[in-house]
PDB file of N, CA and C in Angstrom:
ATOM      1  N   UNK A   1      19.085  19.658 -41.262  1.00  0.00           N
ATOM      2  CA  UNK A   1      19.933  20.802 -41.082  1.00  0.00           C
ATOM      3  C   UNK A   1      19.507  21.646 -39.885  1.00  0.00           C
ATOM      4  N   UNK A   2      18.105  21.468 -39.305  1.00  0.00           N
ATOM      5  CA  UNK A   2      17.684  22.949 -38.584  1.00  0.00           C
ATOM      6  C   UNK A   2      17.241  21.982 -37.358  1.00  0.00           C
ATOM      7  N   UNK A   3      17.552  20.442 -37.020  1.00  0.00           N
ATOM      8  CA  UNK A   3      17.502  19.810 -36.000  1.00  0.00           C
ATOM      9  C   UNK A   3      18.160  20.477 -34.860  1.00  0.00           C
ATOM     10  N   UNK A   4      17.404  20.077 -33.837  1.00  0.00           N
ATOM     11  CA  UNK A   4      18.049  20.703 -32.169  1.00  0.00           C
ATOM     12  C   UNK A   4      19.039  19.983 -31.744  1.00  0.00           C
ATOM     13  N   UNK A   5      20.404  20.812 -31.512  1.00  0.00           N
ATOM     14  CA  UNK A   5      21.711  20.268 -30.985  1.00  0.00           C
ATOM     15  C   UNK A   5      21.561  19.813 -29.410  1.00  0.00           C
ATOM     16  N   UNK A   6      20.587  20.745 -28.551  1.00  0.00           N
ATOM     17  CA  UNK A   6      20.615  20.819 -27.223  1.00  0.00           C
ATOM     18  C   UNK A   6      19.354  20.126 -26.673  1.00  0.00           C
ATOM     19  N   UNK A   7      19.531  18.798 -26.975  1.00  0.00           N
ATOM     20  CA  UNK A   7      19.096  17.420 -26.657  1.00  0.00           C
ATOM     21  C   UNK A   7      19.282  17.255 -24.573  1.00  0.00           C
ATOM     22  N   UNK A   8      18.284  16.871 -24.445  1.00  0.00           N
ATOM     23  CA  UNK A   8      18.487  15.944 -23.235  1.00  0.00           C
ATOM     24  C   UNK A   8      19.706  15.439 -22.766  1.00  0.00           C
ATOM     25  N   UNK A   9      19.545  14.353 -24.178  1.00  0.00           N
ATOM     26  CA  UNK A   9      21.249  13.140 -23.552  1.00  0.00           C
ATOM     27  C   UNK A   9      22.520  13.816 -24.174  1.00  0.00           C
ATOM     28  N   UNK A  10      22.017  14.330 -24.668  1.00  0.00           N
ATOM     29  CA  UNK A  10      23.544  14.933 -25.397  1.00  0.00           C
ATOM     30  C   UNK A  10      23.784  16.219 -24.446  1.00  0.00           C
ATOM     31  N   UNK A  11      23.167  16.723 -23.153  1.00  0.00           N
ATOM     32  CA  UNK A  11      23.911  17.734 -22.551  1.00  0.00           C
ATOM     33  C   UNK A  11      24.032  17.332 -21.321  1.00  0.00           C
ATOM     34  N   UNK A  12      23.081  16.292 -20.293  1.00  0.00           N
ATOM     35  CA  UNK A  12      23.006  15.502 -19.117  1.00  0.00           C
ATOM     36  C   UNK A  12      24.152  14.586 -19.415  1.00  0.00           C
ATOM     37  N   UNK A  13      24.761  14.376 -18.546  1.00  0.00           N
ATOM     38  CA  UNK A  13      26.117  13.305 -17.683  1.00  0.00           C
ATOM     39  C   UNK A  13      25.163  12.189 -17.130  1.00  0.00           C
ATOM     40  N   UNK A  14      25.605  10.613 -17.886  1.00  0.00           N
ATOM     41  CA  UNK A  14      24.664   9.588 -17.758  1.00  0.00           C
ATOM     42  C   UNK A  14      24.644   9.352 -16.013  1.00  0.00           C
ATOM     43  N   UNK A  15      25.604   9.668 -15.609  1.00  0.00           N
ATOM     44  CA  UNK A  15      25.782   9.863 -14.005  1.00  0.00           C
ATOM     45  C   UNK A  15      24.544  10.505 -13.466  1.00  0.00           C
ATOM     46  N   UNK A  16      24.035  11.819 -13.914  1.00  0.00           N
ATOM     47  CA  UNK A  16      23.408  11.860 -13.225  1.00  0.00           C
ATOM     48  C   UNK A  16      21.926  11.780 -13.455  1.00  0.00           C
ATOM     49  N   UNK A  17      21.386  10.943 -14.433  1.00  0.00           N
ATOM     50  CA  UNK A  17      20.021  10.603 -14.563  1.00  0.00           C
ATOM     51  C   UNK A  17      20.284   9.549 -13.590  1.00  0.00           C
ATOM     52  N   UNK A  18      21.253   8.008 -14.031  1.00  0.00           N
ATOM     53  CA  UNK A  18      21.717   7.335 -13.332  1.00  0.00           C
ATOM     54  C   UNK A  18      21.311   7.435 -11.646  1.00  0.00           C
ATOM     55  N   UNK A  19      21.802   8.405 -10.852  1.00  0.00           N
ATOM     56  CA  UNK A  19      21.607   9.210 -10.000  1.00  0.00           C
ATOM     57  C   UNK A  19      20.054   9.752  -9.488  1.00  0.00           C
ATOM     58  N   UNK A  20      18.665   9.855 -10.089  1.00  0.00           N
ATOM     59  CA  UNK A  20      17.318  10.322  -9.997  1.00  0.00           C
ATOM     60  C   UNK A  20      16.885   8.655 -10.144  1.00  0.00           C
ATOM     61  N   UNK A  21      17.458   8.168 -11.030  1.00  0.00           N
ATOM     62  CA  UNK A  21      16.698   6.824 -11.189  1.00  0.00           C
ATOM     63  C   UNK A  21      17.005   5.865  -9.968  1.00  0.00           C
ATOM     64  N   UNK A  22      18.099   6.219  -9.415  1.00  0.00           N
ATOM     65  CA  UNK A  22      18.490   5.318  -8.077  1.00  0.00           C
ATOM     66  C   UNK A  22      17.828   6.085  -6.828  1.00  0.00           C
ATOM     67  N   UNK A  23      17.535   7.085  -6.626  1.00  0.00           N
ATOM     68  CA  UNK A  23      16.676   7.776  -5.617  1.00  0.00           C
ATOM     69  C   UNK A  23      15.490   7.582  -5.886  1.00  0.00           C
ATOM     70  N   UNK A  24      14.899   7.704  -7.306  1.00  0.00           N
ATOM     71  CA  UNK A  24      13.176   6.912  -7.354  1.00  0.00           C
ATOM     72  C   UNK A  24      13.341   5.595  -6.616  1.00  0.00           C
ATOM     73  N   UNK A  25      14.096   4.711  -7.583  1.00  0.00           N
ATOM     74  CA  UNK A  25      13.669   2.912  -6.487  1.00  0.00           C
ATOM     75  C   UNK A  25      14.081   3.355  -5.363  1.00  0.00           C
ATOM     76  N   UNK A  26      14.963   3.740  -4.802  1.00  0.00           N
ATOM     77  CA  UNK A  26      14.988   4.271  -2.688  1.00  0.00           C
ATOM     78  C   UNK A  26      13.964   4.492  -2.745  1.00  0.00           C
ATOM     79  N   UNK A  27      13.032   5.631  -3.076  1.00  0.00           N
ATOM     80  CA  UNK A  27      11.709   6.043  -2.664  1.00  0.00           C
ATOM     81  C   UNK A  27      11.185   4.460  -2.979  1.00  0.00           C
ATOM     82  N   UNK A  28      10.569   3.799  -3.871  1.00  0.00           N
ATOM     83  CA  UNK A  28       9.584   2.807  -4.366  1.00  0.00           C
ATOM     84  C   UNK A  28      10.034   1.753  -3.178  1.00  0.00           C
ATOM     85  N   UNK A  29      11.130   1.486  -3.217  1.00  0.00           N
ATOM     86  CA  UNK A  29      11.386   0.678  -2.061  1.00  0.00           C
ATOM     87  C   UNK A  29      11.104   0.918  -0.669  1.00  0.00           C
ATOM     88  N   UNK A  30      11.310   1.897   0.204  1.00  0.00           N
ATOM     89  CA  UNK A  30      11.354   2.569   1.439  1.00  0.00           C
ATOM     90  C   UNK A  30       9.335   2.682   1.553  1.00  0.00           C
ATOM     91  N   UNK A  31       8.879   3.049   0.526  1.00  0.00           N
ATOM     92  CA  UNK A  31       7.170   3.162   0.807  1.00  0.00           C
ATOM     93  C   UNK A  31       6.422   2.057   0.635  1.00  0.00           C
ATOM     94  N   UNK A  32       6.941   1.061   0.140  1.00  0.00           N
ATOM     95  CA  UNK A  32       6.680  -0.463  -0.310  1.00  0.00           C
ATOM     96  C   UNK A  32       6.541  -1.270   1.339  1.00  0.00           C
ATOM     97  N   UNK A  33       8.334  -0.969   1.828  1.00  0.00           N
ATOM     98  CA  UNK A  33       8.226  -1.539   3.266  1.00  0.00           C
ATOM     99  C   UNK A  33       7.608  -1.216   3.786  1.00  0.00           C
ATOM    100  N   UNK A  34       6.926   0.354   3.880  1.00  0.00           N
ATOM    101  CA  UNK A  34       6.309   0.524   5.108  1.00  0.00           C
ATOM    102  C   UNK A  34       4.999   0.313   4.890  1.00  0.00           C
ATOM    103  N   UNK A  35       4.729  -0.051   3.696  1.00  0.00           N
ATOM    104  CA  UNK A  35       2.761  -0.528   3.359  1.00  0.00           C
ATOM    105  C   UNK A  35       2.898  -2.089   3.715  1.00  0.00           C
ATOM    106  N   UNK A  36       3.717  -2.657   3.342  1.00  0.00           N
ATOM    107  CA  UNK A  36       3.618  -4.383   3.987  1.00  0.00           C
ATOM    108  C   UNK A  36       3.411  -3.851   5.283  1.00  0.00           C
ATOM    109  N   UNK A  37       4.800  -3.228   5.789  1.00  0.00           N
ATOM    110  CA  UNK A  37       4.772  -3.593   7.597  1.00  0.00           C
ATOM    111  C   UNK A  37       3.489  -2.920   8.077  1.00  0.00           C
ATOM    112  N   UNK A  38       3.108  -1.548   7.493  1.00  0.00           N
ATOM    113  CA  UNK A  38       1.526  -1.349   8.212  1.00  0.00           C
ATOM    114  C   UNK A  38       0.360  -2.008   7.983  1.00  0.00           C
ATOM    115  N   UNK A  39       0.213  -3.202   6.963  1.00  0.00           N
ATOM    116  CA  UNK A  39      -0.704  -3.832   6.743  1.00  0.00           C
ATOM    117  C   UNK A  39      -0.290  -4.925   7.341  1.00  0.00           C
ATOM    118  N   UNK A  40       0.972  -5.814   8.038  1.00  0.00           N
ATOM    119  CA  UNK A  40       0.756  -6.882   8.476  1.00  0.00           C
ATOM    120  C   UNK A  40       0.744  -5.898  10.244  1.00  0.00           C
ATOM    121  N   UNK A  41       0.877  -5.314  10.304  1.00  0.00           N
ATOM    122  CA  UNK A  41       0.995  -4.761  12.152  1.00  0.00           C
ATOM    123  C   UNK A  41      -0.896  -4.555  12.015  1.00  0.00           C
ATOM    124  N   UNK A  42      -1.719  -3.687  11.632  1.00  0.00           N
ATOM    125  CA  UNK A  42      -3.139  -3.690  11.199  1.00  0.00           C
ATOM    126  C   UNK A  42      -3.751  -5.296  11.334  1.00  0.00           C
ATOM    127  N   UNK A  43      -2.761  -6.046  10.672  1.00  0.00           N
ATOM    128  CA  UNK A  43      -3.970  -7.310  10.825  1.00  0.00           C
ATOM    129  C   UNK A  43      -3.449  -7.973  12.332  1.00  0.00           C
ATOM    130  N   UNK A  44      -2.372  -7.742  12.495  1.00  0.00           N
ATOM    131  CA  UNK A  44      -1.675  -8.204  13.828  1.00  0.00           C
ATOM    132  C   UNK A  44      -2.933  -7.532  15.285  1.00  0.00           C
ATOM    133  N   UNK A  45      -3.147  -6.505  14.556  1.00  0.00           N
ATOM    134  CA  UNK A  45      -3.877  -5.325  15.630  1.00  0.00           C
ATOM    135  C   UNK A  45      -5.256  -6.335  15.856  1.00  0.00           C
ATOM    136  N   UNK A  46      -5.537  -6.369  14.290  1.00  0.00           N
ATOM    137  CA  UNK A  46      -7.446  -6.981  14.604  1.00  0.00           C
ATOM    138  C   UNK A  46      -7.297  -8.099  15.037  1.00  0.00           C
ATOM    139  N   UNK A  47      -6.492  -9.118  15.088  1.00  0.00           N
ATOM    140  CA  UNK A  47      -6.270 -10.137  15.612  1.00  0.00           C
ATOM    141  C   UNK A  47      -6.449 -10.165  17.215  1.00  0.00           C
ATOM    142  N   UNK A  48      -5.319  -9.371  17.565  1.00  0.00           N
ATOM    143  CA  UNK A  48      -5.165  -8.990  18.719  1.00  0.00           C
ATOM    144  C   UNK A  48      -6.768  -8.507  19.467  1.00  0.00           C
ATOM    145  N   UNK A  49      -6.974  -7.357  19.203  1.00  0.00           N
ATOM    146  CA  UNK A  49      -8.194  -6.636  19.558  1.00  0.00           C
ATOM    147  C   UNK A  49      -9.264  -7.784  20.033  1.00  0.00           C
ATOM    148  N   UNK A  50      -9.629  -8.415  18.713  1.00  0.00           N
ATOM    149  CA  UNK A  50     -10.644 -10.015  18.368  1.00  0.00           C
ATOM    150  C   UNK A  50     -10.578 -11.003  19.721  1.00  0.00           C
ATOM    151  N   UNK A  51      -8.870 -11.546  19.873  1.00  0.00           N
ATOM    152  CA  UNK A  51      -8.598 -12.315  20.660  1.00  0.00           C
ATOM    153  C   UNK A  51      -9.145 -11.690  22.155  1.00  0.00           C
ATOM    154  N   UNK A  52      -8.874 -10.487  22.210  1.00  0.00           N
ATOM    155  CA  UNK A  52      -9.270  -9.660  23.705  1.00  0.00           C
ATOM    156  C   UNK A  52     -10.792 -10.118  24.110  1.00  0.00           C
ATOM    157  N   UNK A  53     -11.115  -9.394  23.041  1.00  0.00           N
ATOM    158  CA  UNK A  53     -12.956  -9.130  22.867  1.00  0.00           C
ATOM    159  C   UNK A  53     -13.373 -10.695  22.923  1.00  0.00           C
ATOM    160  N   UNK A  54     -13.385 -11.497  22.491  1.00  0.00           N
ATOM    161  CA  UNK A  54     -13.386 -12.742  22.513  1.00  0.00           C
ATOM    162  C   UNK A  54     -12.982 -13.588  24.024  1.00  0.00           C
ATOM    163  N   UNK A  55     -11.957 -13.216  24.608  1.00  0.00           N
ATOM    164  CA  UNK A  55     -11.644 -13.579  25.860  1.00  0.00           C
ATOM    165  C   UNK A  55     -12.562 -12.775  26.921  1.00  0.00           C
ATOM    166  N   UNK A  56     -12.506 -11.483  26.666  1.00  0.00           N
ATOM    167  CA  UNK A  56     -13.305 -11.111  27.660  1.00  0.00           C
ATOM    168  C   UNK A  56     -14.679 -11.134  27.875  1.00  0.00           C
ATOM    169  N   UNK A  57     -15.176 -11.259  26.745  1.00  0.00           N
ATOM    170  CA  UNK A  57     -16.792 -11.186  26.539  1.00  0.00           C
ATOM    171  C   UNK A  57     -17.405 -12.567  26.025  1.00  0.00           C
ATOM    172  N   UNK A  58     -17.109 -13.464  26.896  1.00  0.00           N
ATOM    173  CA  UNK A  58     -17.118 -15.129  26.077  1.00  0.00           C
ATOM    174  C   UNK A  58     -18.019 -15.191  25.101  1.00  0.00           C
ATOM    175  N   UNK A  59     -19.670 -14.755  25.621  1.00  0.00           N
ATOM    176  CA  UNK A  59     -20.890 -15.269  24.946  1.00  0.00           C
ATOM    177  C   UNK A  59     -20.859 -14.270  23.264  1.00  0.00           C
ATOM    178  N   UNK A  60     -19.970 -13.732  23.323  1.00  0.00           N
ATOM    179  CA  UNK A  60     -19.587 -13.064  21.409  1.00  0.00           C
ATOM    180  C   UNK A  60     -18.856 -14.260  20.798  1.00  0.00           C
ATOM    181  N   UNK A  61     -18.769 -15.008  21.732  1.00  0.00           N
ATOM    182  CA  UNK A  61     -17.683 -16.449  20.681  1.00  0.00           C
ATOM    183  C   UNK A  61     -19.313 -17.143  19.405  1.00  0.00           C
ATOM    184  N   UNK A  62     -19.850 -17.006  19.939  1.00  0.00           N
ATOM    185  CA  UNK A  62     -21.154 -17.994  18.675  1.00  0.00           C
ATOM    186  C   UNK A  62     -21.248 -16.849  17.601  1.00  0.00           C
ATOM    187  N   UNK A  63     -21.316 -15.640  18.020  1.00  0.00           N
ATOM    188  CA  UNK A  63     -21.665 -14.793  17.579  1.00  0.00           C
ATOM    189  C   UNK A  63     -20.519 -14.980  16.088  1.00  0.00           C
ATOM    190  N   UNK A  64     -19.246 -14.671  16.587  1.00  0.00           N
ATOM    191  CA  UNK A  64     -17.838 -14.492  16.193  1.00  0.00           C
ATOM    192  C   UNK A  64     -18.066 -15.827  14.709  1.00  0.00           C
ATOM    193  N   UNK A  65     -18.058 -16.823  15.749  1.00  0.00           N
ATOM    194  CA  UNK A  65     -17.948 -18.056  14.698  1.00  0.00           C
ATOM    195  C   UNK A  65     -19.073 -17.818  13.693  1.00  0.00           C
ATOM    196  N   UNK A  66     -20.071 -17.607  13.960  1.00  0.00           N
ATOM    197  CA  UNK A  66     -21.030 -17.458  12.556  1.00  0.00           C
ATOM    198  C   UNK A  66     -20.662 -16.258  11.790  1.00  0.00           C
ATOM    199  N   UNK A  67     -20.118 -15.181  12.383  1.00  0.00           N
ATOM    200  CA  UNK A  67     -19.463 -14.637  11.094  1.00  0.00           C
ATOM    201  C   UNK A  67     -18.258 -15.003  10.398  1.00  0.00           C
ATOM    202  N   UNK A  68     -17.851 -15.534  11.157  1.00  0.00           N
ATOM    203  CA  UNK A  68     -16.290 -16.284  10.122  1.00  0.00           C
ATOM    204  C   UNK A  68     -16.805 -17.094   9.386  1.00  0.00           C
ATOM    205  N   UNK A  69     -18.028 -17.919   9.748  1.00  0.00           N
ATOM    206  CA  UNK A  69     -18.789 -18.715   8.755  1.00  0.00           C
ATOM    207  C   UNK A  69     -18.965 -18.247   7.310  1.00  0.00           C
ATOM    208  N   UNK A  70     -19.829 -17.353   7.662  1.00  0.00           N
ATOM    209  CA  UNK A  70     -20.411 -16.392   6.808  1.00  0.00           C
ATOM    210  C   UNK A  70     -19.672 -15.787   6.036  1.00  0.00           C
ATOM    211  N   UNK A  71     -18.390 -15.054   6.520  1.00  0.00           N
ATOM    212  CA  UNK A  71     -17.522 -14.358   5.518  1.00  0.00           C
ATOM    213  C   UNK A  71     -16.790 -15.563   4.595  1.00  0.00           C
ATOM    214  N   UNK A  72     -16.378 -16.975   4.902  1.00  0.00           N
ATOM    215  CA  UNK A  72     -15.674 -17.666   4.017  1.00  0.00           C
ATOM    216  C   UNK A  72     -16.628 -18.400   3.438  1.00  0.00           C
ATOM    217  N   UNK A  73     -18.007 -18.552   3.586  1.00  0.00           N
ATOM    218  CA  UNK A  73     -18.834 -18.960   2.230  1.00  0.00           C
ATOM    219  C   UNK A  73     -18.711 -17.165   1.476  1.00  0.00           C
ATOM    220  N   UNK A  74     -19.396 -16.263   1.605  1.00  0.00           N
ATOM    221  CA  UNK A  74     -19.580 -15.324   1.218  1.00  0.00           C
ATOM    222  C   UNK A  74     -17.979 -15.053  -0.321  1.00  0.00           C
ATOM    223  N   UNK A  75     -16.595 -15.351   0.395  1.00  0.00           N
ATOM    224  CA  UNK A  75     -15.546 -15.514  -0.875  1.00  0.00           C
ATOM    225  C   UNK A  75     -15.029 -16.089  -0.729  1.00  0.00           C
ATOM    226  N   UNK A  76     -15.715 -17.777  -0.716  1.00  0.00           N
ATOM    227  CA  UNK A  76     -15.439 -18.882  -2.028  1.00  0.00           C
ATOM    228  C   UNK A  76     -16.555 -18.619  -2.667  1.00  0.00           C
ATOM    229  N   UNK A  77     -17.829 -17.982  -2.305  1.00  0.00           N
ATOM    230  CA  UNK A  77     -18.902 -18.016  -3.805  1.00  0.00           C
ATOM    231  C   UNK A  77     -17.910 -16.781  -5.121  1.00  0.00           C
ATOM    232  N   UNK A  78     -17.216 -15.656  -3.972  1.00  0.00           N
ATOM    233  CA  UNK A  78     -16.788 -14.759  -5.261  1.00  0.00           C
ATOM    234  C   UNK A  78     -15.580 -14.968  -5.850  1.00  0.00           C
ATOM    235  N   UNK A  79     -14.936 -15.977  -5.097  1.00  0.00           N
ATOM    236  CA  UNK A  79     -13.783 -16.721  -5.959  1.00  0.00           C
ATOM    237  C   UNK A  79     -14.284 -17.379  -7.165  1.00  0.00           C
ATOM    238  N   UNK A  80     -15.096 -18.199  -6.763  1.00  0.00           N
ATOM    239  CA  UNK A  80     -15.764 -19.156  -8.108  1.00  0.00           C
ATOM    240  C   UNK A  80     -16.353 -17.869  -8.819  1.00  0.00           C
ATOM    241  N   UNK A  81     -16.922 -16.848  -8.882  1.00  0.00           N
ATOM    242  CA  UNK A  81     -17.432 -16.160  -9.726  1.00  0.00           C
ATOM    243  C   UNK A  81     -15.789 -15.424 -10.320  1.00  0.00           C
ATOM    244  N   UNK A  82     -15.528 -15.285  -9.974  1.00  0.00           N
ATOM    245  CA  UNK A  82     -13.778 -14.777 -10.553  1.00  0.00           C
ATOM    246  C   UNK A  82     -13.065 -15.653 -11.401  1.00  0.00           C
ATOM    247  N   UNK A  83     -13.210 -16.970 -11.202  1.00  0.00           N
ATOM    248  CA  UNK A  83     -12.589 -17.418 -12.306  1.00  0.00           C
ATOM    249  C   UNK A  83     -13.269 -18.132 -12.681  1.00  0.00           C
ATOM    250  N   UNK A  84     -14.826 -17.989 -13.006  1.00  0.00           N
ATOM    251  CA  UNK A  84     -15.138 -18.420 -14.448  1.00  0.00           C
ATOM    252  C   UNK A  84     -15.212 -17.217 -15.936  1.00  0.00           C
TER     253      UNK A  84
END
């Protein structure tokens, strides 16, 4: 008997929640693109940068290769520790 008449859905027009819920995914979507595209332009960058530094400064090439060494033993050991 002493329940609340002035409910949420019973005074909002499904239009316009409808309406907040389609401007959240715009937002989720629109900040989504721009974290891919700044994380693939970032690796595009170190690439870039690497390739420079590497061309210009030859004798960093041994250097270079033993750390690429190093970083892909370093995670396949923490892959294998991840999935056991």
């Amino acid at each position: 008997m002493h329940a609340p008449v002035n409910l949420y859905h019973d005074i909002t027009p499904i239009s316009r929640v409808i309406k907040y819920l389609n401007e959240d995914v715009h937002c989720m979507d629109w900040y989504f693109f721009h974290l891919v595209s700044n994380f693939v332009a970032n690796k595009i960058r170190i690439v870039l940068i690497l390739g420079q530094a590497l061309y210009n400064l030859p004798y960093l090439t041994p250097f270079f290769a033993l750390f690429v060494y190093v970083q892909v033993k370093v995670q396949s050991y923490y892959k294998k520790c991840d999935e056991a």
